[in-house]
Protein backbone atom coordinates (compact mmCIF):
# COMPACT_ATOMS: atom_id res chain seq x y z
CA UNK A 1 122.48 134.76 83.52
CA UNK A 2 125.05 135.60 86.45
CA UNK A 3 127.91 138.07 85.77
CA UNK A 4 130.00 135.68 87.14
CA UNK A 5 131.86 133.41 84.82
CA UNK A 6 133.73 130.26 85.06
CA UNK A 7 137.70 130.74 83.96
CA UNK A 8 138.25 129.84 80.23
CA UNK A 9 141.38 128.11 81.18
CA UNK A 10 139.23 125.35 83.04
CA UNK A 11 137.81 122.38 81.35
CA UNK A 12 133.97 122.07 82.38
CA UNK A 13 132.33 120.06 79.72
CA UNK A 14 131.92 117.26 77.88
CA UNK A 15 129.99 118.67 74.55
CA UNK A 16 128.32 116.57 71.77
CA UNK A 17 130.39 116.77 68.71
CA UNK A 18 127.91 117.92 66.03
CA UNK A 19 125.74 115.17 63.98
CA UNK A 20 123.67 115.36 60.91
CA UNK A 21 121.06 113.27 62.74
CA UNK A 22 121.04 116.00 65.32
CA UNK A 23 118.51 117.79 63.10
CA UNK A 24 115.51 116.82 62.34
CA UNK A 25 113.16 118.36 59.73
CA UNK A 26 109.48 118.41 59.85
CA UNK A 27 107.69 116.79 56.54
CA UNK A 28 106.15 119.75 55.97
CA UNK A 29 108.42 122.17 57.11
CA UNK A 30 109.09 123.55 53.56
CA UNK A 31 105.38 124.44 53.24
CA UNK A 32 105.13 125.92 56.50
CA UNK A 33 108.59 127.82 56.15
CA UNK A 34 106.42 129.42 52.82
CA UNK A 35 103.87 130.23 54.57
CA UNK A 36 106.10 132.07 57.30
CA UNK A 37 107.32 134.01 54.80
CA UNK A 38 104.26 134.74 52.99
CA UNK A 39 103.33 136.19 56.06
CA UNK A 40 106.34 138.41 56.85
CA UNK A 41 106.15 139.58 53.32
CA UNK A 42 102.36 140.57 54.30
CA UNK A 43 103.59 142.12 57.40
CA UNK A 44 106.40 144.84 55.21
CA UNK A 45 103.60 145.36 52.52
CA UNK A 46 100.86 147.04 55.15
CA UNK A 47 104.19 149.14 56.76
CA UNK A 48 105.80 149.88 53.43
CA UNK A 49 101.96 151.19 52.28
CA UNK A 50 101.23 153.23 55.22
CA UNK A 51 104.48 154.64 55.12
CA UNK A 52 105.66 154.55 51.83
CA UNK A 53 109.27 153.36 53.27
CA UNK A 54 110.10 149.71 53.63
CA UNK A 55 110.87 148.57 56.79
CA UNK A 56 112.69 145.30 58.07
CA UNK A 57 109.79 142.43 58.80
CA UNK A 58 110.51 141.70 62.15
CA UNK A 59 112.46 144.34 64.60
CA UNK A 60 111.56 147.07 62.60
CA UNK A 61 112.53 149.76 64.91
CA UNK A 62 116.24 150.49 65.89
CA UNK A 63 116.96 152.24 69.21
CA UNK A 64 120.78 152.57 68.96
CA UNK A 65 123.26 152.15 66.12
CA UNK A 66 126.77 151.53 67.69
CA UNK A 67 130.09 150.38 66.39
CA UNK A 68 133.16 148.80 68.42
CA UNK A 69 135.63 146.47 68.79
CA UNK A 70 135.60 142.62 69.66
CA UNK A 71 138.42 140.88 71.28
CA UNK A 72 138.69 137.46 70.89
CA UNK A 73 139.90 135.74 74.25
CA UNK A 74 143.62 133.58 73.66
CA UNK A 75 144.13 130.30 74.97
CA UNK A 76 140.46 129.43 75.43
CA UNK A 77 139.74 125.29 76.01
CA UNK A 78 140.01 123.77 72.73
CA UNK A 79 136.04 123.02 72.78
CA UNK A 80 135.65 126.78 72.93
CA UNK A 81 138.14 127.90 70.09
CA UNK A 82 136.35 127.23 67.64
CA UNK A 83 135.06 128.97 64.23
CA UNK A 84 135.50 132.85 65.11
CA UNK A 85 136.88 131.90 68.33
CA UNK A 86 139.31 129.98 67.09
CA UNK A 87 142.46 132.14 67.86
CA UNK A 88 143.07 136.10 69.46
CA UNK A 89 141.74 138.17 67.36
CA UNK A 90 140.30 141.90 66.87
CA UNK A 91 137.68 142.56 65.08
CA UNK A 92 135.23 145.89 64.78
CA UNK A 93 131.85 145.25 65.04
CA UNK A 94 128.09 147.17 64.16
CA UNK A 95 125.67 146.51 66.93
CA UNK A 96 121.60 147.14 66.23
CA UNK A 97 119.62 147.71 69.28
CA UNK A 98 115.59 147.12 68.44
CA UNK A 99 112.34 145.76 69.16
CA UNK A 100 110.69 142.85 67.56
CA UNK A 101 107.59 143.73 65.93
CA UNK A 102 107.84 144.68 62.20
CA UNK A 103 106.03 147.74 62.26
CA UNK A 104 107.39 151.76 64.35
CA UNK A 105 105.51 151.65 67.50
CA UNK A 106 105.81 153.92 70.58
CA UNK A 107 107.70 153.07 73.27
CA UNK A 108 104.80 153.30 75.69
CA UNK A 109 103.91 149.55 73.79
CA UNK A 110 106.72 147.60 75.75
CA UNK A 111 107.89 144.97 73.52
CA UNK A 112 110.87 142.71 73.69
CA UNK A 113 114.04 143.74 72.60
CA UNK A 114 116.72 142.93 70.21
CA UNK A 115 120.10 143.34 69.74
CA UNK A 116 122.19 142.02 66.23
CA UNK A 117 125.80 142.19 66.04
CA UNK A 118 128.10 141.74 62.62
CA UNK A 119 131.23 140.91 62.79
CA UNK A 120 133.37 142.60 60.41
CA UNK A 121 136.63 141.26 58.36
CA UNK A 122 135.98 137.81 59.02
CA UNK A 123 138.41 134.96 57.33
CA UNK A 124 137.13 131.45 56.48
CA UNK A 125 135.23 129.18 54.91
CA UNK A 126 131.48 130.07 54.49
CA UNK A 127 128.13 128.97 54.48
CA UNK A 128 126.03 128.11 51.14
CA UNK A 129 125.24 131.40 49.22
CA UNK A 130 127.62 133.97 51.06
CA UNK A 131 130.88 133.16 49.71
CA UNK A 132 131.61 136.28 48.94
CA UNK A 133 131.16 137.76 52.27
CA UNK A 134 133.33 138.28 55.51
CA UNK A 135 130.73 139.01 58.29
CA UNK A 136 129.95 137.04 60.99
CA UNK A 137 126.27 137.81 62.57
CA UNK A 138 125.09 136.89 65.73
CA UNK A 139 120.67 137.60 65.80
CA UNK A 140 120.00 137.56 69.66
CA UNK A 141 116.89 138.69 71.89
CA UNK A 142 116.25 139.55 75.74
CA UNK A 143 115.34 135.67 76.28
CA UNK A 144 117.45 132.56 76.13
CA UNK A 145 114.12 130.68 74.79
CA UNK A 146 112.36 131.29 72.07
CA UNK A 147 108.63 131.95 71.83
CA UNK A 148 107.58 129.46 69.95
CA UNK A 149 108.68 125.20 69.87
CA UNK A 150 108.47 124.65 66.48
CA UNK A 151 107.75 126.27 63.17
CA UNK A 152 103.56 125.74 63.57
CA UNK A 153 103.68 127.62 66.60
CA UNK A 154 105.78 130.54 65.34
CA UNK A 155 103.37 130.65 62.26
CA UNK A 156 100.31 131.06 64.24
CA UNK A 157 102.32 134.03 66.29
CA UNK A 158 102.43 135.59 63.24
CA UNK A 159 99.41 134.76 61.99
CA UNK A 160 98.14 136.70 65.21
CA UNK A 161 100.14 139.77 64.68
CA UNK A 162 99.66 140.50 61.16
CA UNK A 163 96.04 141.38 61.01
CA UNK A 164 96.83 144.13 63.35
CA UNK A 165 100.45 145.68 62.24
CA UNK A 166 100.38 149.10 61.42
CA UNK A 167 96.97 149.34 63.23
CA UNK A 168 94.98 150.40 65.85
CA UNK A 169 97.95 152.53 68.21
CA UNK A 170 95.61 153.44 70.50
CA UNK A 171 94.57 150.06 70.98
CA UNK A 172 98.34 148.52 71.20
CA UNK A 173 98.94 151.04 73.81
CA UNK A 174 95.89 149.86 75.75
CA UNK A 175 96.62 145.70 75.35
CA UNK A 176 100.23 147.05 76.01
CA UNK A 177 99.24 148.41 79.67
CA UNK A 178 97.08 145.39 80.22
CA UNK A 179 99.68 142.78 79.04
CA UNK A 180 102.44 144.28 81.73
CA UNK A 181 100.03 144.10 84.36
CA UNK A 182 99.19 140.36 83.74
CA UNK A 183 103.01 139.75 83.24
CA UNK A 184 103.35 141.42 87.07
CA UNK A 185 101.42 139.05 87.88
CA UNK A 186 102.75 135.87 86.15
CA UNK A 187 106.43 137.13 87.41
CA UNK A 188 105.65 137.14 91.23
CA UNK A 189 104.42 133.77 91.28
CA UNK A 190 107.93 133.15 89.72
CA UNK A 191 106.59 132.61 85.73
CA UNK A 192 106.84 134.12 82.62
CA UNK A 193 104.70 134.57 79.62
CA UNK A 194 106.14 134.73 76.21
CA UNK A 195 102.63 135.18 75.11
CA UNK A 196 102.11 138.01 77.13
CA UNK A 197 105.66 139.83 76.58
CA UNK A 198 105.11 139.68 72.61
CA UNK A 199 101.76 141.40 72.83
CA UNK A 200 103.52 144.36 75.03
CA UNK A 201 103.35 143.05 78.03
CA UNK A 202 106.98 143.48 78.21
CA UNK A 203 108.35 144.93 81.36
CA UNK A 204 109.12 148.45 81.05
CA UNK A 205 113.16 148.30 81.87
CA UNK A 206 116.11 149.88 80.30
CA UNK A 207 117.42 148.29 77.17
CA UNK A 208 121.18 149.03 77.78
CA UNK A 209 121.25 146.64 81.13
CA UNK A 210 119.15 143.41 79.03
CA UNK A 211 121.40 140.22 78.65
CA UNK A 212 120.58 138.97 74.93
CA UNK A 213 120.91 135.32 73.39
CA UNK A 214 120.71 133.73 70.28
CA UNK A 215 117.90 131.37 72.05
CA UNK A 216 118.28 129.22 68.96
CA UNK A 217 121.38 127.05 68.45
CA UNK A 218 124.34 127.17 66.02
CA UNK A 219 127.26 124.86 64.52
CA UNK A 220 130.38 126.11 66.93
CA UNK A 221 132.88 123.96 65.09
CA UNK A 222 133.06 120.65 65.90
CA UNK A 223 130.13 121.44 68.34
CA UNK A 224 126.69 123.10 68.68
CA UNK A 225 126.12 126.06 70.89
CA UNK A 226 123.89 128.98 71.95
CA UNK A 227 125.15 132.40 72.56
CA UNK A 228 124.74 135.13 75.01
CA UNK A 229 125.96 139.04 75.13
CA UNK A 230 126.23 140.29 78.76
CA UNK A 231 126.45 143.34 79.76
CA UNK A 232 129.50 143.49 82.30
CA UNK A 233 131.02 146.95 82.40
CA UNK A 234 129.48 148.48 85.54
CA UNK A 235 127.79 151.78 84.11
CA UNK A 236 125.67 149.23 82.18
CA UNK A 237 125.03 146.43 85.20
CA UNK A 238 123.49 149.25 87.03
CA UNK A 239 120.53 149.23 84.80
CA UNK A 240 119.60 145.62 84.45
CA UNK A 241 116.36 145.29 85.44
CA UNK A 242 115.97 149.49 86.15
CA UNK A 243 112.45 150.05 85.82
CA UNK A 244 111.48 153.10 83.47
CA UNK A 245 108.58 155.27 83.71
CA UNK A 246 106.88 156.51 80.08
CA UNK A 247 105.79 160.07 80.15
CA UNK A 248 104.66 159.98 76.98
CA UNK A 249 107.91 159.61 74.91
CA UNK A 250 107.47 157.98 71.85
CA UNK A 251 111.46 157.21 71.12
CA UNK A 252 112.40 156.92 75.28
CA UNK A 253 114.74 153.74 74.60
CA UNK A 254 116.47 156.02 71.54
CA UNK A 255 116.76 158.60 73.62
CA UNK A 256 118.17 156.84 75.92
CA UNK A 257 120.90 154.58 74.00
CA UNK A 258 121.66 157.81 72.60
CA UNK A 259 122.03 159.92 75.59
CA UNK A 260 124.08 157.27 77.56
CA UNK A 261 126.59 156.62 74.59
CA UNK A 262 127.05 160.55 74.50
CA UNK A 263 128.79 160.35 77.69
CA UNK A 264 129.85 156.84 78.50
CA UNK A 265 131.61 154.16 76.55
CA UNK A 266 130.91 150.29 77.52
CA UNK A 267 131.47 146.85 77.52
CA UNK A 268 129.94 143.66 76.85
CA UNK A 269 131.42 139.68 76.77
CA UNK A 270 130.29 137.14 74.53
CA UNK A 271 129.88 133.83 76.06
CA UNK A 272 129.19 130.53 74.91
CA UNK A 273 126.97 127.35 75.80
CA UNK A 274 128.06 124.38 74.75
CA UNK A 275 125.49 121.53 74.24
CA UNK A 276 126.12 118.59 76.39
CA UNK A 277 123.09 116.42 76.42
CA UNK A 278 121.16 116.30 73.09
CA UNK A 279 118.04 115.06 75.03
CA UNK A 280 117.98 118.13 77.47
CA UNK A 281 119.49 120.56 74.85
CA UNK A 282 117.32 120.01 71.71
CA UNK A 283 118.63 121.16 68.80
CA UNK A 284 114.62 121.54 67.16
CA UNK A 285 112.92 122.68 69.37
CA UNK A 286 114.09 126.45 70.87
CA UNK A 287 111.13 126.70 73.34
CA UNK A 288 113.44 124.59 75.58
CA UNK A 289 116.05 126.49 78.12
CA UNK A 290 119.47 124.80 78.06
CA UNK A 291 120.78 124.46 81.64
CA UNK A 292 123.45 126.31 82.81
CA UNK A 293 123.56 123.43 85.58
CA UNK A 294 124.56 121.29 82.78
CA UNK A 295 126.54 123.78 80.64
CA UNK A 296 127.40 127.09 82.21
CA UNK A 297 127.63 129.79 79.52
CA UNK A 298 132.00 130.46 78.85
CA UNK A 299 133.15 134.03 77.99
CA UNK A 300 135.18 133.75 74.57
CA UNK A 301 135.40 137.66 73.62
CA UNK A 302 134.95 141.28 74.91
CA UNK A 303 132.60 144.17 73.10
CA UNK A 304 134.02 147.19 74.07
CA UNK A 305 132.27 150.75 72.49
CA UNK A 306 133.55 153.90 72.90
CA UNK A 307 131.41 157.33 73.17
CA UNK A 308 129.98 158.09 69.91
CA UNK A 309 126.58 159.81 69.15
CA UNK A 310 124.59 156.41 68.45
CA UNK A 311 121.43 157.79 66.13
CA UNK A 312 122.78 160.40 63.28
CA UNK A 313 121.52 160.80 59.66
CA UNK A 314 125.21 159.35 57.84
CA UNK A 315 124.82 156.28 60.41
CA UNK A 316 120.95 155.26 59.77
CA UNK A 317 122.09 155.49 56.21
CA UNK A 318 124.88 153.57 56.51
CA UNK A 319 123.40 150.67 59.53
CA UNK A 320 119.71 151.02 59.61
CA UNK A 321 118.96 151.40 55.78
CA UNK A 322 121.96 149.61 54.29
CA UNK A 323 122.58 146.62 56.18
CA UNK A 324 120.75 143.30 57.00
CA UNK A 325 120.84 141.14 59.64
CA UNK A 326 121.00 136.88 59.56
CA UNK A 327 122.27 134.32 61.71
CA UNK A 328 123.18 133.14 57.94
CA UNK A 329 125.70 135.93 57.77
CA UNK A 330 127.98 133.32 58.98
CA UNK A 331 131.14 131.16 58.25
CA UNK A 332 130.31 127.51 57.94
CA UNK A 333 131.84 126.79 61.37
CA UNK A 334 128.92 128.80 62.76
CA UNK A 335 125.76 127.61 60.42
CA UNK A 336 122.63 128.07 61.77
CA UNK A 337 120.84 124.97 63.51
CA UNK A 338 117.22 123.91 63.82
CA UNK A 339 113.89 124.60 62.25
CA UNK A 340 113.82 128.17 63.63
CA UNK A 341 116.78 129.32 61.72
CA UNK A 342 116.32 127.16 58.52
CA UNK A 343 113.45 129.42 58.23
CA UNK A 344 114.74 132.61 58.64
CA UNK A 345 117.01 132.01 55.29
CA UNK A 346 114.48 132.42 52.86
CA UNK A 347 112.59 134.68 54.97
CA UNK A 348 114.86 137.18 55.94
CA UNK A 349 116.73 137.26 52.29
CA UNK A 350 113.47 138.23 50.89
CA UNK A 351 112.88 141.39 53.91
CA UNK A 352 116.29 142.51 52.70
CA UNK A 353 115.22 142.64 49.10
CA UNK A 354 112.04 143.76 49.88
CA UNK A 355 113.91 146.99 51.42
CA UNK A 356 116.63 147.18 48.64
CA UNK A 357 114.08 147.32 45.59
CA UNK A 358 111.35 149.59 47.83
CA UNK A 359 113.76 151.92 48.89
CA UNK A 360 115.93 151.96 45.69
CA UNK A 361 119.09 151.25 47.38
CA UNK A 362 121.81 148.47 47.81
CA UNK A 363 121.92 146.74 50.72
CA UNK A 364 124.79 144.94 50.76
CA UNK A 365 128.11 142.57 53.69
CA UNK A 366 130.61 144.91 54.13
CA UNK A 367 134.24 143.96 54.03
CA UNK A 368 135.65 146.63 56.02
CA UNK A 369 134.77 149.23 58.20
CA UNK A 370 135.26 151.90 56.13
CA UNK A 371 132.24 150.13 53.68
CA UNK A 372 129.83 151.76 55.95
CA UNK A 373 130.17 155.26 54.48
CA UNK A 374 128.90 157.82 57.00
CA UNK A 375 129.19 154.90 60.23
C-alpha cells in the first residue's frame, strides 16, 4: 500500500450500500465452521499439555504489547464517517503485535505477523452477544488477502498444521529456511506464496515497518469495507521491508519492539477501503485482493504511541493473559462479514475460555483504560 493518501475531503467513490444478499453462506458451513474449531481446540490442547499454560489458538506469541491514542479524523466524506468514524473523536487503544501460529516458536521460523488493536470506551449500539461491552477490535495481518478462499480451504490449512504444533523445532527451523528460499524465488518472478509464507517461509523483515489489514471485510455503516494500519511516522517507514539477520535469537522481533519503543514513540493511520463493485470485491471469498485502482484505501484516524517499555510482567498480565482479541469485539455498525469471520465467533470465544478456565483467570472487555491493571 503507498504512504501516499488521497485527501479525506475529496469524494472518490461510489460504494455499495450493504445488502443481506451480499452474503452468502455455504450449506455446510455450520459443519465445517465445527470442525474448524474442533481443530483449534486440538491445536491449544497439545500447547496447553506441553506447557501446562494455555495459549491463544492462533497467534500465540506476542512480540510487543503497546498502548496509545487514536484520533478520529473530522469532516471525513460522509461514506467514510461511519460507525467509529462517525465523528472526531479520541480514543486510547491496546495494540498486540504477534505471529500466527498457535504454538511459541523461535524467531529463526519466520512466520507472518499480526497485529490486533481494541478500541477502548466505545459508544453505540452493538453486535449480538456483546452488549455489555465498549471495545471496538480491529484483527489484521501483514497481507491484504487471506490465505485461504473459503472455509474448506482454511480447514485443510489447519488440518496441515495441527499434526505438527508443538513439534519437531528442529524440523520447523529447517522447512523454515527452505520455505524463505522458495519464497525468494516466487518473489523475483514478481509472485507470492501464501502457502509458502505460513509454513515459515516468511521473509525475514522487521515487524515494526509491516502494513497490516483486516484482509477480510466488515459492515462500515451503511457500507462494507476492509481495513488497513500503515505505518507513516518516519522512524517506522525506514524499516518496511528492512531485512533482519537471525543470530540465533529466539525472541529477536520482542527484542526488537521492545528496544525501539524504549527510545522512540510512533505513529500509525487507519485507512479504509470501501467496496465498490461486489463482483470484483467479494464479500465470501477473502482470497481475492480488492483494488486500490477501484477503491484506494482513505485515512480516517491516527495511532500515535508514546515511549513506554512494551514487554513487562504487570502488562503481559494485564494484555497478553487477560484480554482477547475478535473482529466480533465490535459495534453493530462494524459486524464482521463473510464466511471467514462468521467462523471465528464460535471459534475464537471458545480459545478465550479455553485460556480463562486453564489458566484460572478472567479474561474479560474493558471499559476504561484504567481496567487493565498493571497496562
Amino acid at each position: 500500500m503507498s504512504a501516499a493518501h488521497p485527501s479525506p475531503s475529496t469524494p472518490l467513490v461510489s460504494p455499495v450500500r450493504y445488502m443481506p444478499t451480499l452474503e452468502h453462506p455455504a450449506p455446510d458451513e455450520a459443519q465445517v465452521t465445527a470442525e474448524i474449531s474442533q481443530t483449534m481446540d486440538k491445536i491449544q490442547e497439545k500447547t496447553f499439555a506441553d506447557s501446562k499454560h494455555a495459549l491463544r489458538c492462533v497467534h500465540a506469541k506476542s512480540h510487543g504489547l503497546l498502548i496509545g491514542e487514536l484520533t478520529i479524523r473530522d469532516n471525513l466524506p460522509p461514506e467514510f464517517a461511519q460507525g467509529l468514524f462517525s465523528k472526531a473523536a479520541k480514543y486510547k487503544v491496546v495494540m498486540r503485535l504477534s505471529t500466527t501460529p498457535g504454538d511459541i516458536l523461535e524467531d529463526s521460523i519466520s512466520t507472518p505477523r499480526g497485529l490486533a488493536v481494541k478500541v477502548i470506551g466505545v459508544p453505540g449500539e452493538r453486535v449480538a452477544g456483546s452488549a455489555d461491552d465498549a471495545t471496538q477490535d480491529f484483527v489484521l495481518i501483514d497481507s491484504p488477502v487471506f490465505q485461504c478462499p473459503d472455509l474448506k480451504g482454511f480447514l485443510n490449512s489447519l488440518n496441515l498444521l495441527e499434526p505438527t504444533t508443538d513439534r519437531m523445532k528442529s524440523m520447523k527451523k529447517l522447512t523454515s529456511a527452505v520455505a524463505r528460499g522458495a519464497e525468494a524465488v516466487v518473489e523475483a518472478v514478481g509472485g507470492k506464496s501464501a502457502a509458502l509464507t505460513s509454513l515459515g517461509g516468511h521473509p525475514e523483515t522487521h515487524i515494526l515497518g509491516e502494513t497490516f489489514y483486516s484482509a477480510t471485510p466488515i459492515l462500515y455503516g451503511d457500507y462494507v469495507a476492509k481495513i488497513g494500519v500503515i505505518p507513516v511516522s518516519p522512524n517506522l517507514t525506514e524499516l518496511t521491508d528492512k531485512r533482519l539477520t537471525n543470530n540465533g535469537e529466539p525472541n529477536m522481533l520482542r527484542n526488537l519492539v521492545v528496544d525501539f519503543f524504549l527510545q522512540n514513540a510512533a505513529s500509525w493511520e487507519i485507512r479504509v477501503q470501501l467496496c465498490t463493485n461486489p463482483e470484483t470485491m467479494p464479500i465470501e471469498d477473502a482470497s481475492v485482493q480488492w483494488p486500490e485502482a477501484e477503491s484506494p484505501y482513505i485515512t480516517v484516524g491516527r495511532i500515535d504511541v508514546a515511549r513506554q517499555d512494551a514487554w513487562h510482567i504487570e502488562r503481559i498480565d494485564a494484555i497478553d493473559e487477560r484480554l482477547s482479541f475478535s473482529p466480533w469485539h465490535a459495534l453493530a455498525a462494524h459486524r464482521p462479514l463473510g464466511a471467514i469471520n462468521r467462523a471465528r465467533k464460535p471459534a475464537y470465544a471458545a480459545s478465550a475460555s479455553f485460556r480463562a478456565e486453564h489458566n484460572h483467570l478472567t479474561i474479560a472487555e474493558p471499559k476504561t483504560l484504567a481496567d487493565l491493571h498493571g497496562g
